[in-house]
N, C-alpha and C. Protein backbone atom coordinates (compact mmCIF):
# COMPACT_ATOMS: atom_id res chain seq x y z
N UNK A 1 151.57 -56.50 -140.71
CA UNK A 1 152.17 -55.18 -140.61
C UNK A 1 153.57 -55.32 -140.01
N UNK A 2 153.98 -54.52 -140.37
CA UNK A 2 156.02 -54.62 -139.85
C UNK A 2 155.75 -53.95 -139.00
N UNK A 3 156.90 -54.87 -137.82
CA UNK A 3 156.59 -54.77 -136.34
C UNK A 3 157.60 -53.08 -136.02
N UNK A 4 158.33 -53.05 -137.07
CA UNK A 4 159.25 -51.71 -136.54
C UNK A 4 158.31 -50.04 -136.85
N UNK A 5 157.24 -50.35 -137.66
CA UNK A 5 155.92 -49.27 -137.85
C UNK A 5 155.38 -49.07 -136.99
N UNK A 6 154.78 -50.32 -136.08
CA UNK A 6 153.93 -50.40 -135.31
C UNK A 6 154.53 -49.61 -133.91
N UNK A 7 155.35 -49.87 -133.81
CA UNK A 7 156.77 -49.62 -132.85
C UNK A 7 156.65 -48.02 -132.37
N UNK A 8 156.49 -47.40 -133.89
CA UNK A 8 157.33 -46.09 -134.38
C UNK A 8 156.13 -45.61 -134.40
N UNK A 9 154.61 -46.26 -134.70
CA UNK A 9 153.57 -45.35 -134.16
C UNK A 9 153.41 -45.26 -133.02
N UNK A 10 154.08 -46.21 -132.14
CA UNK A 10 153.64 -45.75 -130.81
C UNK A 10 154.88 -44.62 -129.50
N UNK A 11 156.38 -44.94 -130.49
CA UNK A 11 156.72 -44.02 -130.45
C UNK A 11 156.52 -42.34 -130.32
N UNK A 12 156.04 -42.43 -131.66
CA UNK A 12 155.23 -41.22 -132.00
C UNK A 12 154.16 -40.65 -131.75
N UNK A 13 153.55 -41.42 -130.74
CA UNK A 13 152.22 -40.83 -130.04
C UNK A 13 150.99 -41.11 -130.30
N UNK A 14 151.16 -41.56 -131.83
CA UNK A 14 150.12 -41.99 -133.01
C UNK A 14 148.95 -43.16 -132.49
N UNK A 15 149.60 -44.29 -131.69
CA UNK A 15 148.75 -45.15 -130.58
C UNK A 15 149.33 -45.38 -129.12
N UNK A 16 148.24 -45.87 -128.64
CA UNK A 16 148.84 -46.44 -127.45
C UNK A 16 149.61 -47.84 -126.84
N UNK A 17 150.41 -47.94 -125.68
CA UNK A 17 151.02 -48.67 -125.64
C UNK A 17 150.30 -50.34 -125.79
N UNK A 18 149.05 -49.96 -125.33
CA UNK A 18 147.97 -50.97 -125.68
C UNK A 18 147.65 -51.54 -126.83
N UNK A 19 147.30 -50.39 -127.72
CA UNK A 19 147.12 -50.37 -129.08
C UNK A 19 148.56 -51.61 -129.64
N UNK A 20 149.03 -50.75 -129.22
CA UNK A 20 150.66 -51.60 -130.09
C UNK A 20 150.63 -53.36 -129.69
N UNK A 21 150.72 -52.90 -128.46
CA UNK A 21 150.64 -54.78 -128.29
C UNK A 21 149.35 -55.32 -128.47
N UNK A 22 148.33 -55.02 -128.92
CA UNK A 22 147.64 -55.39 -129.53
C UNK A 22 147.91 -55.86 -131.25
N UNK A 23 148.27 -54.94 -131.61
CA UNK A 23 148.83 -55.21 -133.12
C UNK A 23 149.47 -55.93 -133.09
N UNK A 24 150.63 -56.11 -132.19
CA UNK A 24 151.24 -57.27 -132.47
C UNK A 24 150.93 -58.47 -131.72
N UNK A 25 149.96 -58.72 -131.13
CA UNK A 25 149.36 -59.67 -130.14
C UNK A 25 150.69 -60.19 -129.11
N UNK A 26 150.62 -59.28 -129.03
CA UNK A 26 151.58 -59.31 -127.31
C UNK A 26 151.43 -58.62 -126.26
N UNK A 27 151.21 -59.00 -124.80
CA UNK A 27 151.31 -58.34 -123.81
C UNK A 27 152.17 -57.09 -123.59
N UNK A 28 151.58 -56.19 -123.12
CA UNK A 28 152.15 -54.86 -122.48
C UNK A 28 153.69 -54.91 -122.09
N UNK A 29 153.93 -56.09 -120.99
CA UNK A 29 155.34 -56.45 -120.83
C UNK A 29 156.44 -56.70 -121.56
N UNK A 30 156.04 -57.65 -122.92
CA UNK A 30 156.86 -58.44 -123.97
C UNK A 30 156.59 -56.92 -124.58
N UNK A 31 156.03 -55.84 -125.28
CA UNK A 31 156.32 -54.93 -125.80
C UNK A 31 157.50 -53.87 -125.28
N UNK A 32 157.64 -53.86 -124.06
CA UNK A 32 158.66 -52.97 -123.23
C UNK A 32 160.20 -53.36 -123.76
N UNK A 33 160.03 -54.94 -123.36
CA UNK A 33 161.15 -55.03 -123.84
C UNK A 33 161.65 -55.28 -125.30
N UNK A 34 160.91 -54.83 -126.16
CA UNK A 34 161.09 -54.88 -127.26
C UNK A 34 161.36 -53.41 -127.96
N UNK A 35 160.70 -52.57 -127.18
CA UNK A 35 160.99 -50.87 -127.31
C UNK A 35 162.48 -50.90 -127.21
N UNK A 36 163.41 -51.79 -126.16
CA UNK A 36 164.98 -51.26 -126.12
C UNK A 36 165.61 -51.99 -126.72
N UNK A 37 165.18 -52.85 -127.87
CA UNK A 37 165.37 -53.85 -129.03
C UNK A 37 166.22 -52.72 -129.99
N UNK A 38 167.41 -52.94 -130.42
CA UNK A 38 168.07 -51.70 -131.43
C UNK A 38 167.66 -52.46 -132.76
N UNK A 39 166.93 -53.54 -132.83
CA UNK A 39 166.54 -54.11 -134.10
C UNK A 39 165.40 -53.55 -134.39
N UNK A 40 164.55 -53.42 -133.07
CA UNK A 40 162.73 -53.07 -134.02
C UNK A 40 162.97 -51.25 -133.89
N UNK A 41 163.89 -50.98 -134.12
CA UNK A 41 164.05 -48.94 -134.61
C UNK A 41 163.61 -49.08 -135.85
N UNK A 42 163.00 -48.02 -136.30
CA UNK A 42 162.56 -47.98 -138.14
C UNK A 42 164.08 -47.76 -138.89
N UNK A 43 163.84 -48.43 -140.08
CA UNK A 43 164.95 -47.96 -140.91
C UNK A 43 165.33 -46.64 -140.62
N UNK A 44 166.13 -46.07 -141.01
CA UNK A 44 166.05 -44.51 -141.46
C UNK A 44 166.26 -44.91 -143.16
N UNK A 45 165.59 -43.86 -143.85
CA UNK A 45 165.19 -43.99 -145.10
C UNK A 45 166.20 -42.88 -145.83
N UNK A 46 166.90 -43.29 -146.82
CA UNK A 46 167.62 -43.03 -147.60
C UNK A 46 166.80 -41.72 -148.25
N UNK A 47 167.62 -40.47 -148.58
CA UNK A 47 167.14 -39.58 -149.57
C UNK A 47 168.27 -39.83 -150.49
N UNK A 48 167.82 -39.26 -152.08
CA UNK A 48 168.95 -39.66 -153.19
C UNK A 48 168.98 -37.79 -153.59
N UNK A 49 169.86 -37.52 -153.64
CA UNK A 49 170.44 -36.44 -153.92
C UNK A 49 169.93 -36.14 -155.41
N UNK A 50 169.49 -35.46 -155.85
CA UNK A 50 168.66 -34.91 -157.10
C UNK A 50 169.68 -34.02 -158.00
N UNK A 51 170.41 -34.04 -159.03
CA UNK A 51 171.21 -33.06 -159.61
C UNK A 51 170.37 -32.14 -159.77
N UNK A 52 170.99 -30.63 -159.96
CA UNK A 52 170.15 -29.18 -160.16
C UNK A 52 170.41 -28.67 -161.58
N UNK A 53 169.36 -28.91 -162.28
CA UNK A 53 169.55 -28.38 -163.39
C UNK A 53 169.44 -26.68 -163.46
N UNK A 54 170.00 -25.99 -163.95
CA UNK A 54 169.70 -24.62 -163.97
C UNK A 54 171.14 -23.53 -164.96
């Protein structure tokens, strides 16, 4: 699983801080500092602009 999901569920409330370093088999500690990592942020995901037919 991509570590910036796992991240962003726990961000999001979705698990716990436990949970997370579990998923990624890392201690509670090594996860902290990986929360202020500007690499493991989720993408932000592109929307494509749709022409309007009408």
């Amino acid at each position: 699983m991509d570590k910036r999901k796992v991240i962003s569920a726990y961000r999001k409330g979705i698990i716990t801080i436990q949970e997370c370093a579990q998923i990624l088999g890392i201690d509670s500690v090594q996860i902290m500092g990986m929360m202020n990592d500007p690499q493991m942020a989720e993408l932000p995901r592109v929307i494509q602009k749709q022409p309007m037919h009408g």
